[in-house]
C-alpha atoms as a PDB file:
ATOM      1  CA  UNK A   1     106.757 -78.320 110.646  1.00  0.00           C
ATOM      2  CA  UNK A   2     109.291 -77.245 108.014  1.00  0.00           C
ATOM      3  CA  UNK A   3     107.374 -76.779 104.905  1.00  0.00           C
ATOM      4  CA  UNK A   4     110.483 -78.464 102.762  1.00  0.00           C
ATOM      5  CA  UNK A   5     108.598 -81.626 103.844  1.00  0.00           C
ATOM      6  CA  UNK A   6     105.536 -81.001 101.615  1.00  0.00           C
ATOM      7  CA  UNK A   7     103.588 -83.159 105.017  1.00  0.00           C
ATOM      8  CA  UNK A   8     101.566 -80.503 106.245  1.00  0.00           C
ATOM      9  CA  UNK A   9      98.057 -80.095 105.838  1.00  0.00           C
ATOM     10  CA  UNK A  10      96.736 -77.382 103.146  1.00  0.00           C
ATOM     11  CA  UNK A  11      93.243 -75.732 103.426  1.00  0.00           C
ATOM     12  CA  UNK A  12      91.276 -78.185 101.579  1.00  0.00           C
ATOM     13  CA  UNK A  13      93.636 -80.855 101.317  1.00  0.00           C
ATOM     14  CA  UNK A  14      92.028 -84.663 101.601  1.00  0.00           C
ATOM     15  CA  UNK A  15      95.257 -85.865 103.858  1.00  0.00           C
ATOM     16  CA  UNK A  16      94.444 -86.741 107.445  1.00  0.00           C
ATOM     17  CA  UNK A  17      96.629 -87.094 110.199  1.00  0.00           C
ATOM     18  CA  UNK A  18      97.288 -90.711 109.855  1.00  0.00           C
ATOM     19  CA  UNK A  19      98.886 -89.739 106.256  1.00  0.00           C
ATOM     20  CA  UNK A  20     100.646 -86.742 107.455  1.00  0.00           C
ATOM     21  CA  UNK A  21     102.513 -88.687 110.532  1.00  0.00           C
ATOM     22  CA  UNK A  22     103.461 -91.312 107.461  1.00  0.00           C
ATOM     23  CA  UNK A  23     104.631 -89.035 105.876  1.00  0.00           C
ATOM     24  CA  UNK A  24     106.837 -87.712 107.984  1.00  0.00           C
ATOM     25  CA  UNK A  25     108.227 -91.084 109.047  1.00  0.00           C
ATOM     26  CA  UNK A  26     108.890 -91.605 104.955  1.00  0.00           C
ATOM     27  CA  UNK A  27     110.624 -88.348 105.012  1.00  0.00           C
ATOM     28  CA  UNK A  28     112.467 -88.746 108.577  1.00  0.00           C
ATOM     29  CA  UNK A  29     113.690 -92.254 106.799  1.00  0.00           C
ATOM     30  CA  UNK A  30     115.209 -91.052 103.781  1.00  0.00           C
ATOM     31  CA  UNK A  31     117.194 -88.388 105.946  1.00  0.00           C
ATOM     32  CA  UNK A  32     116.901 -87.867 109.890  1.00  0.00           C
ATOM     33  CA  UNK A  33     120.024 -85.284 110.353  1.00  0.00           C
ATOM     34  CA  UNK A  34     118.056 -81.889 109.831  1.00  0.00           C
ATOM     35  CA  UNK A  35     115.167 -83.414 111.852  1.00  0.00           C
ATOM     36  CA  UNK A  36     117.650 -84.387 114.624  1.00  0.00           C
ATOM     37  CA  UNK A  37     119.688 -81.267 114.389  1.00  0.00           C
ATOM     38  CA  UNK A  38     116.447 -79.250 114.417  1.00  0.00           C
ATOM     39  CA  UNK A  39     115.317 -81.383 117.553  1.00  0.00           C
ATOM     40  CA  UNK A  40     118.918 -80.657 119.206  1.00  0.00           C
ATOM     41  CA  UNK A  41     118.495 -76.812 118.621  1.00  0.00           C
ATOM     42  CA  UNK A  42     114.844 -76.675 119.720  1.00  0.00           C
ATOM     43  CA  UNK A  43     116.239 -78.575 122.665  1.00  0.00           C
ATOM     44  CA  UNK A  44     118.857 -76.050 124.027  1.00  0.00           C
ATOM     45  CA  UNK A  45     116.576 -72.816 123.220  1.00  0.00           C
ATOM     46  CA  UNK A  46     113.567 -74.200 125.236  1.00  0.00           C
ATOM     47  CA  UNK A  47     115.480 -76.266 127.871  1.00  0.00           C
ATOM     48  CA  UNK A  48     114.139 -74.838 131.240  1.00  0.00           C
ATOM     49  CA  UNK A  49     110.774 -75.640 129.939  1.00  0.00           C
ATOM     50  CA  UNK A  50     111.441 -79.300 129.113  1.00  0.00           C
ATOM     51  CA  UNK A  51     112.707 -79.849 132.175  1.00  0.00           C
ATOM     52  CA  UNK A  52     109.896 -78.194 133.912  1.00  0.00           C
ATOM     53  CA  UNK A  53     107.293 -80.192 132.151  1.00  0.00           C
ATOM     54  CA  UNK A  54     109.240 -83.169 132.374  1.00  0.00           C
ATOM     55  CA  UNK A  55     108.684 -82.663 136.316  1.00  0.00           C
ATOM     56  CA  UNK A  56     105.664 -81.927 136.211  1.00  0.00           C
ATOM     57  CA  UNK A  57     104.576 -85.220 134.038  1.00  0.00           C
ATOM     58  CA  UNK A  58     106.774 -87.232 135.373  1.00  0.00           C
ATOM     59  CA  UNK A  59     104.332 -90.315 136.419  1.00  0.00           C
ATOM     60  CA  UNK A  60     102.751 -89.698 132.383  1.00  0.00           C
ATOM     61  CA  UNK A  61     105.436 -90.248 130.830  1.00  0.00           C
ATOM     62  CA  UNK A  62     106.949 -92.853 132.443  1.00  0.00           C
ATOM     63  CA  UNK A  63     103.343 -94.942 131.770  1.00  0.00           C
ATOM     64  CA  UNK A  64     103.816 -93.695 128.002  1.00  0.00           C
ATOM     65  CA  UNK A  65     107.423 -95.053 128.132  1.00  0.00           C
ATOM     66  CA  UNK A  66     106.646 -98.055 129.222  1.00  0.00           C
ATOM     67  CA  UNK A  67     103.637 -98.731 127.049  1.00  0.00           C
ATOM     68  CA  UNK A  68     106.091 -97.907 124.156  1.00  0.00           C
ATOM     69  CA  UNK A  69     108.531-100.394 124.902  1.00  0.00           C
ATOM     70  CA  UNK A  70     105.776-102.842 125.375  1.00  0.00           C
ATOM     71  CA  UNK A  71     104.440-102.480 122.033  1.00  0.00           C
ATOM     72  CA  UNK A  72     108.225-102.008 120.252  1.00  0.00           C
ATOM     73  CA  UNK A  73     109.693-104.549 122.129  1.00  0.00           C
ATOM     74  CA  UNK A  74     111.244-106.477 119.185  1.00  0.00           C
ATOM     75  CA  UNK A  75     112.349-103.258 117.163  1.00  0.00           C
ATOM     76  CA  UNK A  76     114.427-102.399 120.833  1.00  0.00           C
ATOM     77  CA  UNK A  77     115.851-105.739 121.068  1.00  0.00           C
ATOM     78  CA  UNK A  78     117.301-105.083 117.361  1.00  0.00           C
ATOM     79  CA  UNK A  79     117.745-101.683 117.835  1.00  0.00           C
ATOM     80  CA  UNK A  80     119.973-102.989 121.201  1.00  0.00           C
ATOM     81  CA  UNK A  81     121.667-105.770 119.160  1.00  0.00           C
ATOM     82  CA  UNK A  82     123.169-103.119 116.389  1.00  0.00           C
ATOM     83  CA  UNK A  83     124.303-101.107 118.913  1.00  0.00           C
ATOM     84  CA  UNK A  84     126.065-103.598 121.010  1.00  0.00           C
ATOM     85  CA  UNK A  85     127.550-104.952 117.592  1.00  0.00           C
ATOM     86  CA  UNK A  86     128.705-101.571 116.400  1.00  0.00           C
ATOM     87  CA  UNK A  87     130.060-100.535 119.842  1.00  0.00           C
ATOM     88  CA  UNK A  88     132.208-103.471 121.164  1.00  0.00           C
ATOM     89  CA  UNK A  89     134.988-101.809 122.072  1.00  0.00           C
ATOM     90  CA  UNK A  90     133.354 -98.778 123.241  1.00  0.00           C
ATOM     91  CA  UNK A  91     131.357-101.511 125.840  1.00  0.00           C
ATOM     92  CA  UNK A  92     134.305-103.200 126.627  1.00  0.00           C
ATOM     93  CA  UNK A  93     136.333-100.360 127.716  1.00  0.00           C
ATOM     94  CA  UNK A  94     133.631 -98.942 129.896  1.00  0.00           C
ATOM     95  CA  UNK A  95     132.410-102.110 131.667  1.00  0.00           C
ATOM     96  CA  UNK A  96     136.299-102.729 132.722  1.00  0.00           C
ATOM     97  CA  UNK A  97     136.680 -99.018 134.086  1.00  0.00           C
ATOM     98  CA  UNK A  98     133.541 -99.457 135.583  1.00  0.00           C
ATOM     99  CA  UNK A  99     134.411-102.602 137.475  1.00  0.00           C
ATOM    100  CA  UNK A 100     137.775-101.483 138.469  1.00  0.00           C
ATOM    101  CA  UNK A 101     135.777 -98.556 140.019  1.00  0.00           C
ATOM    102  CA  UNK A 102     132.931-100.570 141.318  1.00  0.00           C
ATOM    103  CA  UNK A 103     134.509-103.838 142.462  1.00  0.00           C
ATOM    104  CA  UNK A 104     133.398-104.684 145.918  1.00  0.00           C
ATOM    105  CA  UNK A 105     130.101-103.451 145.361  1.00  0.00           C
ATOM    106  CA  UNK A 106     129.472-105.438 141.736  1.00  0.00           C
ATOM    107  CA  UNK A 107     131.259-108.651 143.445  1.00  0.00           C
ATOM    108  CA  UNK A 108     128.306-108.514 146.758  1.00  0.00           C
ATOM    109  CA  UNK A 109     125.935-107.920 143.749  1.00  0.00           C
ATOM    110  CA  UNK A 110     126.725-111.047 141.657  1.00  0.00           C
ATOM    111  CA  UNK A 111     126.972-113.005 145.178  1.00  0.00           C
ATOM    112  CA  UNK A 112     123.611-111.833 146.052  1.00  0.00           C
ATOM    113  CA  UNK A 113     122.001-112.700 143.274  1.00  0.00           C
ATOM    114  CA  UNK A 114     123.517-116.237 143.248  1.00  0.00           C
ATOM    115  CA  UNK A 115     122.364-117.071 146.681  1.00  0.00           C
ATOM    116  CA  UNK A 116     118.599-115.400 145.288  1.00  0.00           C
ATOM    117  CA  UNK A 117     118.284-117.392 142.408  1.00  0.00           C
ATOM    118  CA  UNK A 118     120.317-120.874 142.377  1.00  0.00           C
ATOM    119  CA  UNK A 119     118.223-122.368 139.560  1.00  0.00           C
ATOM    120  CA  UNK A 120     118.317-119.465 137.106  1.00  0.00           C
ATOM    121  CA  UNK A 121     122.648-119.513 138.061  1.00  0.00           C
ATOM    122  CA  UNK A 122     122.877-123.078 137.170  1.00  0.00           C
ATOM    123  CA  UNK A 123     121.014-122.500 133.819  1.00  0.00           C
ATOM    124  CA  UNK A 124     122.747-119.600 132.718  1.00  0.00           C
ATOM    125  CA  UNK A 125     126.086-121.226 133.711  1.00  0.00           C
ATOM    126  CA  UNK A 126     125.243-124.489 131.209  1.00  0.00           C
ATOM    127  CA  UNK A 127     124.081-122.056 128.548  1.00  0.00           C
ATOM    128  CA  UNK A 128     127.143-120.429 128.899  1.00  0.00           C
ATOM    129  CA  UNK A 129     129.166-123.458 129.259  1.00  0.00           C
ATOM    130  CA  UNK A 130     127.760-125.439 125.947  1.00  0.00           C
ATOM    131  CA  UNK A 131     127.977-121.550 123.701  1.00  0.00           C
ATOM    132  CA  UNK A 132     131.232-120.730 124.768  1.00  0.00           C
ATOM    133  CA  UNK A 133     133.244-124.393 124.608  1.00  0.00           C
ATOM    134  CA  UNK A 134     136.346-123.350 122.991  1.00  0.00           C
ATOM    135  CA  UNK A 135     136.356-120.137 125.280  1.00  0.00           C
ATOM    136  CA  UNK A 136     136.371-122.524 127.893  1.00  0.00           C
ATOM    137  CA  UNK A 137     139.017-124.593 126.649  1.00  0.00           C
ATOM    138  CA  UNK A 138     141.568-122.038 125.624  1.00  0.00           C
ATOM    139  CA  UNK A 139     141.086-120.241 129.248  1.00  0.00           C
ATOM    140  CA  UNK A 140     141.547-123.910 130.917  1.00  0.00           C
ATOM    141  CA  UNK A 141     144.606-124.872 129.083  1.00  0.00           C
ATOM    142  CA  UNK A 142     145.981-120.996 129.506  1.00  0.00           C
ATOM    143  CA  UNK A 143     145.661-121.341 133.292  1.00  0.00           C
ATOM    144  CA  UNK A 144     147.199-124.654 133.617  1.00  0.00           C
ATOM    145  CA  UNK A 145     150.100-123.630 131.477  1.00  0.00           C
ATOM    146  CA  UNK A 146     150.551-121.360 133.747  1.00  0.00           C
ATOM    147  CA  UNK A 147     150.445-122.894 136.938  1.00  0.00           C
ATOM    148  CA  UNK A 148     153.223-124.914 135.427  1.00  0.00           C
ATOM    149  CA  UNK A 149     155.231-121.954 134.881  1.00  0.00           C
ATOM    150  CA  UNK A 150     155.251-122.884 131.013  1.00  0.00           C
ATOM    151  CA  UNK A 151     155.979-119.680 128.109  1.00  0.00           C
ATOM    152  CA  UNK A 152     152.259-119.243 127.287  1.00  0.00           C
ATOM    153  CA  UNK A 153     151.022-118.017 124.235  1.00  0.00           C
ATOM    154  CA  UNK A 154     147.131-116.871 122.972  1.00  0.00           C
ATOM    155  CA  UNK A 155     145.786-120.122 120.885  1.00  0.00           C
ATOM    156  CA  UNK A 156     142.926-120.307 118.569  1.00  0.00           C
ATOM    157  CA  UNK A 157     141.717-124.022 118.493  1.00  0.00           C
ATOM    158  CA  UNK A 158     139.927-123.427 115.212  1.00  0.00           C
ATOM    159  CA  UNK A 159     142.829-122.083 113.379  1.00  0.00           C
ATOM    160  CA  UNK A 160     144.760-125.378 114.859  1.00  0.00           C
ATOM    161  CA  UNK A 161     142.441-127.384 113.545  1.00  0.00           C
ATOM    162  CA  UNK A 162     142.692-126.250 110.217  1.00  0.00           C
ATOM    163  CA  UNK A 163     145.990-126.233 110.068  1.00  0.00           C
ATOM    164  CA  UNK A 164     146.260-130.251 111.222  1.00  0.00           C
ATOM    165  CA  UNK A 165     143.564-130.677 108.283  1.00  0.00           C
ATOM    166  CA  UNK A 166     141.318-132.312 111.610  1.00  0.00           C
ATOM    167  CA  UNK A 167     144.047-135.165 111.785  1.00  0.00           C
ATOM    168  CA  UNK A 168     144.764-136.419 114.808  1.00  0.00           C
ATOM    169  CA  UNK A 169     148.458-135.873 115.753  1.00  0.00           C
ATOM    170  CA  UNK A 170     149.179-138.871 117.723  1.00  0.00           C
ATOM    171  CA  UNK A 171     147.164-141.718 115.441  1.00  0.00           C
ATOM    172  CA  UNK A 172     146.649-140.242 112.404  1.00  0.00           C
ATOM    173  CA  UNK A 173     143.132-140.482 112.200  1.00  0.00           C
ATOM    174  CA  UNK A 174     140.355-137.742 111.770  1.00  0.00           C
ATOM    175  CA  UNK A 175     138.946-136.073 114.202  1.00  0.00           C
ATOM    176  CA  UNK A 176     135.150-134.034 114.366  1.00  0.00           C
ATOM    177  CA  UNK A 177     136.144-130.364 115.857  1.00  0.00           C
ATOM    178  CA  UNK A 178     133.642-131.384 118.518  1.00  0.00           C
ATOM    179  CA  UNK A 179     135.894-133.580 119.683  1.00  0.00           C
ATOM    180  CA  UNK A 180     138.691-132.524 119.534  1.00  0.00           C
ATOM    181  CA  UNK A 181     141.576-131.726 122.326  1.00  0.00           C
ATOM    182  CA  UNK A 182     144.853-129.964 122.186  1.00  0.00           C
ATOM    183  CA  UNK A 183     148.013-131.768 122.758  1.00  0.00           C
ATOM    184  CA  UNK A 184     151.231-130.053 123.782  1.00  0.00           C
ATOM    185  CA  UNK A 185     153.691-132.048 121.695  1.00  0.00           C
ATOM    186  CA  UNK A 186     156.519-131.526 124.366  1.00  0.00           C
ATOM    187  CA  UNK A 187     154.140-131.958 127.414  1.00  0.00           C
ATOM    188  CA  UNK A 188     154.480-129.151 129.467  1.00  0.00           C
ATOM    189  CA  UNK A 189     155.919-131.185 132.565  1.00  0.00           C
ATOM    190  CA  UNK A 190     158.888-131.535 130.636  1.00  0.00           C
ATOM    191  CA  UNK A 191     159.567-127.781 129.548  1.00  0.00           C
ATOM    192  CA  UNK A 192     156.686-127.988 126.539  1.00  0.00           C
ATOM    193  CA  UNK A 193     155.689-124.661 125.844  1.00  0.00           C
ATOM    194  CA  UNK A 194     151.489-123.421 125.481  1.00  0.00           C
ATOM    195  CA  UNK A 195     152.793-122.532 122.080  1.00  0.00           C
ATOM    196  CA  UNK A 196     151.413-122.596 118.586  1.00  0.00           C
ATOM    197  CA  UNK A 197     154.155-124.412 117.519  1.00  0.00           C
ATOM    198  CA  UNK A 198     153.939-127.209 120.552  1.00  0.00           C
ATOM    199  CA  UNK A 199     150.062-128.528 119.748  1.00  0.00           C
ATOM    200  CA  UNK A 200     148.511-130.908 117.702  1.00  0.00           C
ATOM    201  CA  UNK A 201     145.069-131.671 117.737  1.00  0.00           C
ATOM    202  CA  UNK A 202     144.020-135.068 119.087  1.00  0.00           C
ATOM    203  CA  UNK A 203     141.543-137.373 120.218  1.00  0.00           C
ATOM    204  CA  UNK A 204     140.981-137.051 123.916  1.00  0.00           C
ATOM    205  CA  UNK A 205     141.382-140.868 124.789  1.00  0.00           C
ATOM    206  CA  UNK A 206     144.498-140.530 122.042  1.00  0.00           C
ATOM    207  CA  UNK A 207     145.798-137.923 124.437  1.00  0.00           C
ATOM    208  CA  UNK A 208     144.753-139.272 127.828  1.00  0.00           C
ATOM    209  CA  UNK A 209     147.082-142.285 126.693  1.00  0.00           C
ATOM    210  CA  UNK A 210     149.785-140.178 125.263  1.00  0.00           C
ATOM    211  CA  UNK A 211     150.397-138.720 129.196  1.00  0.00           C
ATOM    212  CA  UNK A 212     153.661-136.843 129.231  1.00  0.00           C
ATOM    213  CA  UNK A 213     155.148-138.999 126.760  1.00  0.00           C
ATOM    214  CA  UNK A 214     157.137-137.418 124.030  1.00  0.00           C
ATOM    215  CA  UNK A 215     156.068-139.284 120.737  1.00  0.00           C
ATOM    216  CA  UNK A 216     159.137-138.904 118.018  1.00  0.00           C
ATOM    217  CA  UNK A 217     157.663-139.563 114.447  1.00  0.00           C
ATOM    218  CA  UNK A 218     158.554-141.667 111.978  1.00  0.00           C
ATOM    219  CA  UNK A 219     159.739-140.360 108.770  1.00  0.00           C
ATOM    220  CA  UNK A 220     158.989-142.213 105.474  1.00  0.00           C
END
C-alpha cells in the first residue's frame, strides 16, 4: 500500500485490520483516481497472471461474486439506476444497433418468453400501460394520423394542456389532465393536420360528440 495513505500498520501501532480497511475506504472516497490508475497499471504489468488465476478459481470467485451481490444488492440497484440515468443516450444508441443486428433472433426471444409466461406478460403490459399513458396516447393519435395520410407533427399533451390553461376547447369547461383527450380542431377526415396548431384539449364525451364536425367560435 502506498504509504501517502498514512493506513498501514506501524510496529506497535494499536490499529487493526478492521480500521485499516476503513481507512482506506475513507481515503479511496475522498479521491479514487490514483487508486484506480494504480489498479489499471498493476493490471497490464501482471496480466498473464490474472488471467491464469482467474482460471484457475474460476468456481471461487464466481460463489464470492455472487455472495457480494447478495449482500450489496440495494447499493447495485442504485449504483445501476445512476448509470442508466447518466448514460441514456449511450443505451439508446446501442440497444437500436443491437436490434438492427439481432432482429430475428431478439423477436423469437420476446415470442418465447410470451408463450412461457402469459401472466407475468399481462402484468407487465398493465404496468406499462397505466406508467406510460400519455406515451400511449401520443403514439395512438401519431399512427392514426397517419393512416389518414394527415401532415403529422411530434405533440406533447402536457405542454397542450398548459397552454389551453386545462379548458376544454369545445365547452369551455375545465378539464383534470387525467382526463383529458386531444381534439384536432379541423378533424383530420377533412384535411386537419396532427399539428400543434390543430388541437385543443377536451373532454372525451365533449369530443366523442364533436365527431368530424368543425366547430367555428363565437367571438364576443
Amino acid at each position: 500500500m502506498n504509504t501517502k495513505t498514512g493506513c498501514q500498520l506501524q510496529v506497535g501501532s494499536m490499529k487493526s485490520a478492521f480500521d485499516i480497511s476503513e481507512c482506506r475506504k475513507a481515503k479511496y472516497a475522498e479521491n479514487p483516481e490514483p487508486y484506480k490508475l494504480s489498479s489499471r497499471k498493476s493490471y497490464r504489468k501482471n496480466i498473464e497472471k490474472v488471467r491464469a488465476y482467474r482460471e484457475a478459481n474460476k468456481e471461487k470467485r464466481n460463489a464470492q461474486s455472487k455472495a457480494w451481490r447478495k449482500k450489496n444488492k440495494k447499493h447495485i440497484l442504485k449504483y445501476q439506476k445512476e448509470w442508466r440515468e447518466n448514460n441514456i443516450v449511450q443505451i439508446k444508441n446501442y440497444s437500436r444497433e443491437h436490434y438492427s443486428e439481432n432482429t430475428d433472433i431478439l423477436k423469437a426471444k420476446s415470442a418465447r418468453w410470451r408463450k412461457e409466461n402469459p401472466e407475468l406478460f399481462k402484468i407487465q403490459g398493465k404496468r406499462y400501460r397505466e406508467n406510460n399513458k400519455d406515451k400511449i396516447h401520443t403514439k395512438n393519435a401519431k399512427r392514426r394520423a397517419l393512416l389518414k395520410g394527415a401532415k403529422v407533427e411530434n405533440i406533447d399533451r402536457g405542454k397542450i394542456y398548459i397552454r389551453e390553461k386545462g379548458i376544454c376547447g369545445i365547452c369551455g369547461l375545465f378539464v383534470p389532465l387525467d382526463e383529458m383527450t386531444l381534439d384536432h380542431i379541423i378533424p383530420l377526415i377533412k384535411g386537419g393536420e396532427h399539428s400543434i396548431k390543430n388541437v385543443q384539449i377536451a373532454h372525451l364525451i365533449c369530443n366523442s360528440a364533436k365527431g368530424d364536425k368543425i366547430l367555428i367560435k363565437e367571438v364576443c
